[in-house]
Protein backbone atom coordinates (compact mmCIF):
# COMPACT_ATOMS: atom_id res chain seq x y z
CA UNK A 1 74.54 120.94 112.77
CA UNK A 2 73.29 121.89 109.11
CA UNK A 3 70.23 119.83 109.35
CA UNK A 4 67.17 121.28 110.53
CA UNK A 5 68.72 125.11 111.14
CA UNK A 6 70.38 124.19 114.84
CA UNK A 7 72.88 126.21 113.15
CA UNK A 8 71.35 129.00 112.71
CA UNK A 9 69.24 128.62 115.53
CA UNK A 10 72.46 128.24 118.62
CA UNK A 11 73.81 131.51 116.78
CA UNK A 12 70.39 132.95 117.37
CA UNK A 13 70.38 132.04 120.89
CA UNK A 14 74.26 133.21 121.71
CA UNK A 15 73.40 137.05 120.20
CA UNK A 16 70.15 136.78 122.55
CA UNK A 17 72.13 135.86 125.76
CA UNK A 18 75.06 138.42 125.27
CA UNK A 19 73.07 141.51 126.45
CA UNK A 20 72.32 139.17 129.18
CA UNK A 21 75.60 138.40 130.43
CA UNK A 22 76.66 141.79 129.83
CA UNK A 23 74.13 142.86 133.03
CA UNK A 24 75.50 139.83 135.02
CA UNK A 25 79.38 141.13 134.59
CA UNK A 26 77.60 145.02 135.49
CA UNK A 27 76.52 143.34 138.87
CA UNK A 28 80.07 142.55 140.03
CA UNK A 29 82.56 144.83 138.24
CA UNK A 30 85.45 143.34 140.38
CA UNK A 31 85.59 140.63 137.92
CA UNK A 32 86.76 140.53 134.33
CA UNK A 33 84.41 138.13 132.27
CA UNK A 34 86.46 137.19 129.11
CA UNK A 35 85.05 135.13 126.05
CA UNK A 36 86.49 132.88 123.60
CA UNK A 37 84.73 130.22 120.98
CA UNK A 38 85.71 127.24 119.99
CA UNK A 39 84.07 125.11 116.99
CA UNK A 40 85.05 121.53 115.60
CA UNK A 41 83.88 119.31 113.01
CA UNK A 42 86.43 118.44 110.98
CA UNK A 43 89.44 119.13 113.43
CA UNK A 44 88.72 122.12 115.76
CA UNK A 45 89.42 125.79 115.27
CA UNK A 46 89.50 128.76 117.97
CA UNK A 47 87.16 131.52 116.28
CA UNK A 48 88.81 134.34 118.45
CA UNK A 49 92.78 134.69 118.38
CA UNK A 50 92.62 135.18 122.13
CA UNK A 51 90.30 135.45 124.98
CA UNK A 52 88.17 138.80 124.64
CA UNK A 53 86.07 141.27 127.38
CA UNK A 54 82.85 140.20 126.95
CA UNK A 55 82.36 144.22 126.59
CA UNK A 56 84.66 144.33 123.33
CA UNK A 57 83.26 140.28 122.63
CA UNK A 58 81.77 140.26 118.87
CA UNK A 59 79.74 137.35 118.37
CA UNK A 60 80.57 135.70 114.40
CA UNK A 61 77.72 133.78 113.32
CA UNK A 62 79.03 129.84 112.94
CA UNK A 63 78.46 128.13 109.74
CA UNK A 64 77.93 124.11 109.49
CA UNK A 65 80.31 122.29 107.27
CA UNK A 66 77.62 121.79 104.45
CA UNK A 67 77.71 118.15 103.51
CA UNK A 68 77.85 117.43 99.61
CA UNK A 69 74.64 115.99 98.14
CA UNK A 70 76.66 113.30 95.98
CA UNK A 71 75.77 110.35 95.24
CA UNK A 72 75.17 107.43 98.36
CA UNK A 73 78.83 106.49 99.09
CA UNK A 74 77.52 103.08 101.28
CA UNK A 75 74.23 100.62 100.89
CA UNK A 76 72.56 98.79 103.46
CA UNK A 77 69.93 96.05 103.41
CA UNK A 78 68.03 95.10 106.10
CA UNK A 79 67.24 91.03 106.13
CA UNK A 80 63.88 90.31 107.79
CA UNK A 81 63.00 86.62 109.12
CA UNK A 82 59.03 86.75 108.47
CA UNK A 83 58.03 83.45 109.89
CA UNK A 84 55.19 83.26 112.32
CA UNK A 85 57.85 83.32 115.40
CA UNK A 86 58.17 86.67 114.43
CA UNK A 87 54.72 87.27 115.39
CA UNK A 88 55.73 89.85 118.45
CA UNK A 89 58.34 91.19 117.05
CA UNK A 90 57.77 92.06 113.01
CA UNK A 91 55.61 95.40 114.35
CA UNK A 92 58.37 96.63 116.31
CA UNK A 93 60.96 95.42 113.85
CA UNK A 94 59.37 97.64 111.28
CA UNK A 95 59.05 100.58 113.61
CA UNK A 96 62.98 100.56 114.53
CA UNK A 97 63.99 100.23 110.90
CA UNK A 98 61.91 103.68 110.30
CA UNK A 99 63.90 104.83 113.30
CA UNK A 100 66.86 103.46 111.70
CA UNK A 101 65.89 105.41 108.10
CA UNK A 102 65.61 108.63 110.56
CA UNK A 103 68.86 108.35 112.02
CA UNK A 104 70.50 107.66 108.89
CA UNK A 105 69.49 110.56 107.23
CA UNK A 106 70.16 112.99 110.57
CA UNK A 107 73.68 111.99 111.10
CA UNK A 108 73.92 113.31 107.16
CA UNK A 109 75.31 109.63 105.87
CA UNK A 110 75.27 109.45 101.98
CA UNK A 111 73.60 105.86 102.27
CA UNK A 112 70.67 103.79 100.47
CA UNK A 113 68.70 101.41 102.22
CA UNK A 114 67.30 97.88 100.93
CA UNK A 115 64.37 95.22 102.34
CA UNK A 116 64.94 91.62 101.65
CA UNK A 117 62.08 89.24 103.71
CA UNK A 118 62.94 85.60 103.88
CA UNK A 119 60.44 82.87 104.66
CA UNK A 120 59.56 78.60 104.06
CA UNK A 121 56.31 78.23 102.29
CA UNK A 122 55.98 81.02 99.20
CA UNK A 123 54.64 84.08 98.30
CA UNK A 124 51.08 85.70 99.97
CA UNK A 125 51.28 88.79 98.76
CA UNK A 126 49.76 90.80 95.22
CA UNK A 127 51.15 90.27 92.18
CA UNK A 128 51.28 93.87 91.60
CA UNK A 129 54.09 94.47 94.46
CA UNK A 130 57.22 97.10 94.88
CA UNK A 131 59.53 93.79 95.11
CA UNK A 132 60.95 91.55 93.45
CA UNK A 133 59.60 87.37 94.82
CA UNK A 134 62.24 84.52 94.05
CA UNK A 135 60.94 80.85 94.71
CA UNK A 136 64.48 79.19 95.70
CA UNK A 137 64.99 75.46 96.71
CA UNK A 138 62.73 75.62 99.36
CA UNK A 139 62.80 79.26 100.70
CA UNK A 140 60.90 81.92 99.52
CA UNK A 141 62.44 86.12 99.22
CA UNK A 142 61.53 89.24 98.64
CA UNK A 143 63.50 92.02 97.83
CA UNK A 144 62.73 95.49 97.83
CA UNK A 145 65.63 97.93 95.40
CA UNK A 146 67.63 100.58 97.22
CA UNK A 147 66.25 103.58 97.94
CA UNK A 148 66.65 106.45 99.65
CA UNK A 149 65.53 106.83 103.56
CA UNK A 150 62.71 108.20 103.07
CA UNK A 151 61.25 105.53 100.73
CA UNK A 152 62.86 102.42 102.76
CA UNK A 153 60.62 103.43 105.36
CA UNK A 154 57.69 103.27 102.60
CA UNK A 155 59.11 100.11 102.04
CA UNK A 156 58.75 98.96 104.91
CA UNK A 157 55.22 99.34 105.70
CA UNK A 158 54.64 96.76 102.84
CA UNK A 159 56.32 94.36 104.72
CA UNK A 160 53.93 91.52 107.00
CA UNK A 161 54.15 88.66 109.28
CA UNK A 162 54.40 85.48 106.70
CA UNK A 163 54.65 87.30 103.91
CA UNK A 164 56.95 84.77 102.45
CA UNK A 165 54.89 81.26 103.58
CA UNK A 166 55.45 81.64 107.74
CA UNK A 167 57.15 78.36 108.41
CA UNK A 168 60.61 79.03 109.59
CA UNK A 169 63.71 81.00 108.99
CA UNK A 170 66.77 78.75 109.45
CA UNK A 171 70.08 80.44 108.77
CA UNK A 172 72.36 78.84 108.18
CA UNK A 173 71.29 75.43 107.24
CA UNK A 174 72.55 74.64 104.13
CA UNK A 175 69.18 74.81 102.21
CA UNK A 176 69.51 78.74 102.84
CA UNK A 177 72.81 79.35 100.49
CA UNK A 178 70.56 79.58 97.51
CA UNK A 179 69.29 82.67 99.11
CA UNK A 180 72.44 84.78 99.26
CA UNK A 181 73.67 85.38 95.36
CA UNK A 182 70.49 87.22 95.26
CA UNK A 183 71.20 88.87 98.53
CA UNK A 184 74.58 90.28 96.71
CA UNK A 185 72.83 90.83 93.53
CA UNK A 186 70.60 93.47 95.63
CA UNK A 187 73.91 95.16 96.43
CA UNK A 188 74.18 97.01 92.73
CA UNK A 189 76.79 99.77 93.29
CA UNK A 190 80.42 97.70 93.28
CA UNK A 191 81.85 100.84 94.44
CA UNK A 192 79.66 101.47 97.65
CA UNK A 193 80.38 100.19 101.22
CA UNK A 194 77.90 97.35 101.73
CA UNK A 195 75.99 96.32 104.86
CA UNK A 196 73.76 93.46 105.51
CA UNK A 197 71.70 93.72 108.86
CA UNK A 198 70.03 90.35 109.44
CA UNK A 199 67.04 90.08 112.00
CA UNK A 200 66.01 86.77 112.83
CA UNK A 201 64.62 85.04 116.29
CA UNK A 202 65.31 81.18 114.59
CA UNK A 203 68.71 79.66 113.87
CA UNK A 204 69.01 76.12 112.19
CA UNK A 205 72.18 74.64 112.02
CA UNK A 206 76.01 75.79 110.28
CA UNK A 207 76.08 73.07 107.59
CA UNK A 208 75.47 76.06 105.31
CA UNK A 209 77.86 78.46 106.91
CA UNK A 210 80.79 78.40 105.01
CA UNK A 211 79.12 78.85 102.11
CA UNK A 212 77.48 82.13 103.43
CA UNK A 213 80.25 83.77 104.62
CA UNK A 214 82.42 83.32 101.43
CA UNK A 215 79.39 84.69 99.13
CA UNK A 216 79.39 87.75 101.51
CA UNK A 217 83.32 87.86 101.84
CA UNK A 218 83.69 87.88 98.14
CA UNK A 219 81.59 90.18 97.73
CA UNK A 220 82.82 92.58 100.42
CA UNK A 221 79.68 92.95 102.21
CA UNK A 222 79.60 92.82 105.90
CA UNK A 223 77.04 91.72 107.98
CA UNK A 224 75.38 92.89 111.27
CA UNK A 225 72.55 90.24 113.01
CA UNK A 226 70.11 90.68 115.30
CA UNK A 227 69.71 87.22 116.12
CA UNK A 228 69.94 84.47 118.65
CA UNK A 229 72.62 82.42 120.65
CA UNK A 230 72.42 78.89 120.30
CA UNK A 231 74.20 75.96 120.02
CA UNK A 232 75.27 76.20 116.59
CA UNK A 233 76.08 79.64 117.02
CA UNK A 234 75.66 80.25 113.50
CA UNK A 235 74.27 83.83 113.70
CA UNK A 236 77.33 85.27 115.72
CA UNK A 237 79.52 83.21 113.53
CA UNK A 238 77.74 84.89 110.26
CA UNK A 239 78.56 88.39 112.10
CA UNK A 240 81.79 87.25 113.38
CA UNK A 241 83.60 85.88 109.82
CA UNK A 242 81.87 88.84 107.73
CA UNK A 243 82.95 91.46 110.20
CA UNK A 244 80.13 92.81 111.68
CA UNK A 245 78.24 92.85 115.01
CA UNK A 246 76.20 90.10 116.85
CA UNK A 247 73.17 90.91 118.82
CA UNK A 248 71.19 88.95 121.24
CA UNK A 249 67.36 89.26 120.37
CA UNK A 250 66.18 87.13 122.40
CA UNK A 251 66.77 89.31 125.87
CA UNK A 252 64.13 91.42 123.62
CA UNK A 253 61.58 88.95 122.80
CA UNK A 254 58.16 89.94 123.92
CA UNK A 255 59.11 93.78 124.69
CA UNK A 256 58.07 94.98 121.18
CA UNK A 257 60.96 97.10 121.13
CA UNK A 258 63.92 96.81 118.83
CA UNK A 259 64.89 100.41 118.84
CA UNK A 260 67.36 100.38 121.15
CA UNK A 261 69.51 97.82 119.14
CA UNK A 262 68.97 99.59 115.30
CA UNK A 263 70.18 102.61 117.65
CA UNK A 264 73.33 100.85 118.47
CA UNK A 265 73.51 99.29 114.83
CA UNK A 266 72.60 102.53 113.25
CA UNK A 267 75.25 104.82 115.58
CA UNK A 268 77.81 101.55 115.03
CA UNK A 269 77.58 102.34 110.58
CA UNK A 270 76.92 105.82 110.33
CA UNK A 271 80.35 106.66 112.43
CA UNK A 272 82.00 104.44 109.63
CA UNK A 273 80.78 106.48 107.33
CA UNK A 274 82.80 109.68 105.72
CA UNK A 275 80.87 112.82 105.47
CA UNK A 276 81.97 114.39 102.06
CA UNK A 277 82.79 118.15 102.10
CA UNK A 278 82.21 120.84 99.15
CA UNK A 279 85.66 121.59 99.73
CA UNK A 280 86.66 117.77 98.52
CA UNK A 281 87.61 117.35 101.93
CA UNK A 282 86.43 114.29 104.12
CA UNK A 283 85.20 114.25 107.95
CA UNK A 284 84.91 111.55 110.32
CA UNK A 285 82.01 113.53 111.63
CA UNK A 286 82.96 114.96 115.08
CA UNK A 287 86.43 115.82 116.49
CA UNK A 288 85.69 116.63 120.18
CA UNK A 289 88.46 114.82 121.27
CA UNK A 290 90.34 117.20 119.32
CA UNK A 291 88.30 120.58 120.76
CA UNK A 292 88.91 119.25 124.49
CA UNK A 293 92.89 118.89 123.39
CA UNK A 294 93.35 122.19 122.27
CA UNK A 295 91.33 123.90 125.08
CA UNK A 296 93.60 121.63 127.50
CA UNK A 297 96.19 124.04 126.03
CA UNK A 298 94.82 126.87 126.53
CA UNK A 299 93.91 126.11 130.13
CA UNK A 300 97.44 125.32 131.08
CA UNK A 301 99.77 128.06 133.93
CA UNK A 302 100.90 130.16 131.85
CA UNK A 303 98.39 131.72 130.23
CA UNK A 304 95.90 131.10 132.77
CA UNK A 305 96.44 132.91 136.48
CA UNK A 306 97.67 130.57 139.09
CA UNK A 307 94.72 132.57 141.04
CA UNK A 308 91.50 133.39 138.90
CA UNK A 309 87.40 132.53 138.71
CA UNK A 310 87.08 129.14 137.91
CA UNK A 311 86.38 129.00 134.00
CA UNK A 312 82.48 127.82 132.63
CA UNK A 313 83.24 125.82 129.62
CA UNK A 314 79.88 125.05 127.82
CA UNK A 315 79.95 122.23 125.58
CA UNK A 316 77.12 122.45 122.93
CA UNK A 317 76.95 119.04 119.87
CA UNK A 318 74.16 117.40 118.22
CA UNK A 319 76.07 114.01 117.36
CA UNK A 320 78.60 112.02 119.07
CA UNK A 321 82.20 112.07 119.36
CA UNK A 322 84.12 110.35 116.01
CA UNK A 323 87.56 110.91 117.28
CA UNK A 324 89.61 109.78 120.40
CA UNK A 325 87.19 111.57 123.00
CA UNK A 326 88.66 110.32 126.18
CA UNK A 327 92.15 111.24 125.76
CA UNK A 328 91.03 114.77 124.51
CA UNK A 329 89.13 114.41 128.23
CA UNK A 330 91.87 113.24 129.67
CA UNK A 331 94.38 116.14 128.93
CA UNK A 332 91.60 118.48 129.82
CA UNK A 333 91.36 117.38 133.29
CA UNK A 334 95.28 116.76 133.89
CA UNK A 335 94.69 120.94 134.29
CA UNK A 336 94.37 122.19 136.94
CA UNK A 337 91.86 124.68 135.56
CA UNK A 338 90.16 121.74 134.08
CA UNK A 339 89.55 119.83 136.78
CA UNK A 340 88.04 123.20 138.73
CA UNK A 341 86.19 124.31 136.00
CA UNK A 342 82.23 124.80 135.32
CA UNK A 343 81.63 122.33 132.30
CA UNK A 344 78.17 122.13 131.60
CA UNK A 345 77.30 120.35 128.09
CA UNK A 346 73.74 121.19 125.78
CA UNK A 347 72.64 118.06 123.22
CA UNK A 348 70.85 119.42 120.73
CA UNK A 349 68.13 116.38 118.95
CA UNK A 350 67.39 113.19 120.09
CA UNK A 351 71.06 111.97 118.08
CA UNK A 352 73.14 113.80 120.21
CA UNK A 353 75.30 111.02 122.63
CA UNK A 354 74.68 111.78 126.09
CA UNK A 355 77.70 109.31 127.24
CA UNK A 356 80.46 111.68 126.69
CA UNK A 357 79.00 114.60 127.71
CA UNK A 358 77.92 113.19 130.93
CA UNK A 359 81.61 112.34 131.15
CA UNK A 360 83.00 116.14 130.02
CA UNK A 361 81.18 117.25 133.13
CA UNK A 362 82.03 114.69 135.64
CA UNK A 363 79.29 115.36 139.03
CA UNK A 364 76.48 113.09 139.23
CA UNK A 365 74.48 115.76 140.25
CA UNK A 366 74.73 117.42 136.96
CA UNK A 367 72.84 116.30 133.75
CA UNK A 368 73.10 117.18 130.21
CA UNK A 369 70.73 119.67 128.84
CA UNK A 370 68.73 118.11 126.43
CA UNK A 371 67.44 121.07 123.91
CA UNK A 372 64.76 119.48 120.92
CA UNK A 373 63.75 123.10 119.71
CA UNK A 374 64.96 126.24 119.20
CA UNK A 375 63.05 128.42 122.07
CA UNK A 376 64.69 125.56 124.56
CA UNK A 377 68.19 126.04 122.86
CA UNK A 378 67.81 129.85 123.70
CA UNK A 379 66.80 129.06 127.06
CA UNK A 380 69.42 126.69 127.97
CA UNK A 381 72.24 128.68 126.32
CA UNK A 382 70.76 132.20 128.44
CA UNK A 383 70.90 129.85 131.54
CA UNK A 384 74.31 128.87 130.93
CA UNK A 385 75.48 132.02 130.11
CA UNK A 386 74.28 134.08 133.05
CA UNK A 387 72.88 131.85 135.92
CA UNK A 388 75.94 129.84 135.52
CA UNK A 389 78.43 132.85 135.13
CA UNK A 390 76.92 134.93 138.11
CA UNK A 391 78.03 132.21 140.05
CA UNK A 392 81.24 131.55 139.18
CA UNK A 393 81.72 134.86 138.71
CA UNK A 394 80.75 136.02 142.14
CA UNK A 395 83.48 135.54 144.87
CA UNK A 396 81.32 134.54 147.65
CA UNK A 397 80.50 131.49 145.46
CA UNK A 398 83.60 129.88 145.70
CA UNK A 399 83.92 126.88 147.73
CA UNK A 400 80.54 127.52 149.27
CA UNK A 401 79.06 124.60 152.04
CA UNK A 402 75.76 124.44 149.83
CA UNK A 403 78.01 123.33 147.22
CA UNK A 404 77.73 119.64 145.91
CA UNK A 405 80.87 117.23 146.74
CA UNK A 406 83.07 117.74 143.96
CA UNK A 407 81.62 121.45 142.65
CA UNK A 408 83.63 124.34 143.80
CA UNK A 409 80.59 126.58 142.67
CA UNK A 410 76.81 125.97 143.15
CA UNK A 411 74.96 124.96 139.88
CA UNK A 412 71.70 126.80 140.17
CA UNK A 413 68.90 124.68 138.56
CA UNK A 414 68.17 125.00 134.94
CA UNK A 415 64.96 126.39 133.26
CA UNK A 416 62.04 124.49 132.90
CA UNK A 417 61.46 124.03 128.99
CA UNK A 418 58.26 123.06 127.05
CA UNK A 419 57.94 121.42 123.62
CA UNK A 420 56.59 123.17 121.23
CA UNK A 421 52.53 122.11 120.30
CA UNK A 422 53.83 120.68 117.07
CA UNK A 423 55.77 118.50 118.90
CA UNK A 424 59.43 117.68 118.78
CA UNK A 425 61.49 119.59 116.19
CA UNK A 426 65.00 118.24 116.28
């Protein structure tokens, strides 16, 4: 929530919706609306001792944990097969590892980001070139130095289909060992986490395997591929004895889309990775889990009524859950109040998971708001807070025929939103 002011911009919408629910609770001054805010990051903290009248309800502006600008704490290097098989995929391939730069530096990971391009039949590039060619035993490499997000993606523009000669890619026959101390020379920092994300549609055979996996062992770097099943299976086995992922490319070949899987790969590191505070302190990124625990607590008979309004818990996050998010969930709806309560959930960016919210509020018929600027942030959080209280506030409302199987109050439907003529912000 410090990038890109959502910060400053969700406190800006809450102090705009207050007078707002403040003429909703005037409407129907049989029932007491109470307040109470609840932030987590690192762990999870109740702002407000108790639960206050909205009338005597002070809204205190939120600050984001500001994440230290030290040094990158993790390295990874992106692998490309350049061969002429590539030939409907090495567009999209360079457009997801942009996307994968992007998400990288969102999420707020300390990381640097490498290019190494692999090909049979030698260089066809300039002389004068940003990397680094090695002619090996009979494959020929590129590789680009770490750099920060912002110039990988420079990076990889330079980047073209048989770049490197165009006639093959064959991991791991054994003719491709000679490839990998220079793979692990790219790595420079000792001290960093490394990652090695391999994209390839060919696979040769696993004479060279062994020899692949203890380079990258030894030199504790683990390794992600996008890659293909085959007999051999020497691509999942890379992934497999290194520690990373495996991928199946070839349910992708021909769509010219890759994003979806740098997504996964991209959401799969940067939750490994510790967000350094100013405080010294370190943060698995999100404890939600955590939030939905304590407010489990707080939900329990005593100190809520046996007999009350159902509660509207609004569940606002721009990232995804790095704690144990279904047992917070869980002890949230072993209460009775939160099984009948309002839970509506806002994403703020296109990095916030939907998954878990869609879980936190638990009827089909309701989505997550999805907010990518600040004027739809205002609008969504105004929507929540009055719309959505006015109903559950309003005794008539409860257990109404209109009301969707499962929802003890009917949802009325959100605000249409617009994005801005620059486009999206978040």
């Amino acid at each position: 929530m410090s990038i890109d002011g959502k910060i400053q911009a969700l406190n800006n919408a809450i102090r705009e919706a207050l007078p707002h629910m403040e003429s909703v609770a005037d409407e129907n001054p049989n029932a007491q609306v109470h307040l109470r805010t609840l932030k987590f990051s690192l762990g999870a903290e109740w702002i407000e001792p108790e639960a206050t009248l909205l009338e005597r309800f002070v809204w205190h502006d939120l600050v984001a944990d500001p994440l230290q600008q030290s040094p990158a704490n993790a390295d990874v290097i992106f692998m490309l097969d350049t061969s002429g098989s590539m030939s409907d995929e090495i567009d999209a391939v360079k457009r997801s590892c942009q996307d994968f730069a992007n998400h990288i530096a969102k999420v707020g990971a300390n990381v640097r980001l490498g290019l190494i391009g692999f090909d049979i039949g030698g260089h066809r590039g300039s002389s004068a070139s940003t990397y680094t060619v090695h002619n090996l035993s009979r494959y020929t490499i590129g590789v680009w130095p770490l750099a920060r997000p912002e110039d990988f993606k420079r990076n990889v523009q330079s980047l073209s289909l048989c770049l490197f000669g165009g006639a093959g890619c064959y991991l791991a026959n054994k003719d491709t060992t000679d490839m990998f101390p220079h793979v692990v020379r790219a790595f420079s920092d000792p001290t960093n986490r490394r990652v090695l994300v391999i994209i390839s549609d060919e696979m040769g055979r696993n004479d060279g395997l062994n020899s692949i996996c203890s380079q990258l062992t030894q030199a504790s770097i683990q390794a992600h591929v996008l890659g293909v099943a085959g007999r051999s299976g020497a691509h999942q086995a890379i992934a497999n004895q290194t520690g990373g992922q495996f991928w199946d490319i070839s349910r992708s070949k021909g769509k010219h889309d890759f994003k979806s899987l740098l997504d996964t790969v991209a959401q799969t590191i940067a939750k490994e990775m510790t967000k350094n505070l100013v405080d010294g302190t370190t943060s698995a990124g999100t404890d939600m889990g955590r939030a939905l625990s304590m407010l489990a607590e707080e939900l329990r008979i005593p100190p809520m009524a046996n007999r009350a309004l159902p509660p509207v818990l609004v569940l606002v996050t721009d990232g995804q859950p790095t704690d144990d998010f279904e047992k917070g969930l869980r002890a949230l709806m072993d209460q009775p109040w939160g099984k009948r309560s309002v839970r509506i959930a806002i994403a703020i960016g296109k990095d916030a998971d939907i998954a878990p919210l869609r879980r936190f509020i638990g009827h089909t018929e309701l989505d997550p708001l999805h907010a990518d600027n600040p004027e739809a942030l205002v609008k969504y959080i105004k929507w929540a807070s009055t719309a959505v209280l006015k109903s559950a506030s309003a005794p008539a409302s409860q257990s109404t025929a209109s009301s969707p199987p499962g929802l003890n109050v009917p949802i009325p439907s959100p605000p249409q939103v617009d994005l801005p003529k620059d486009g999206e912000v978040w």
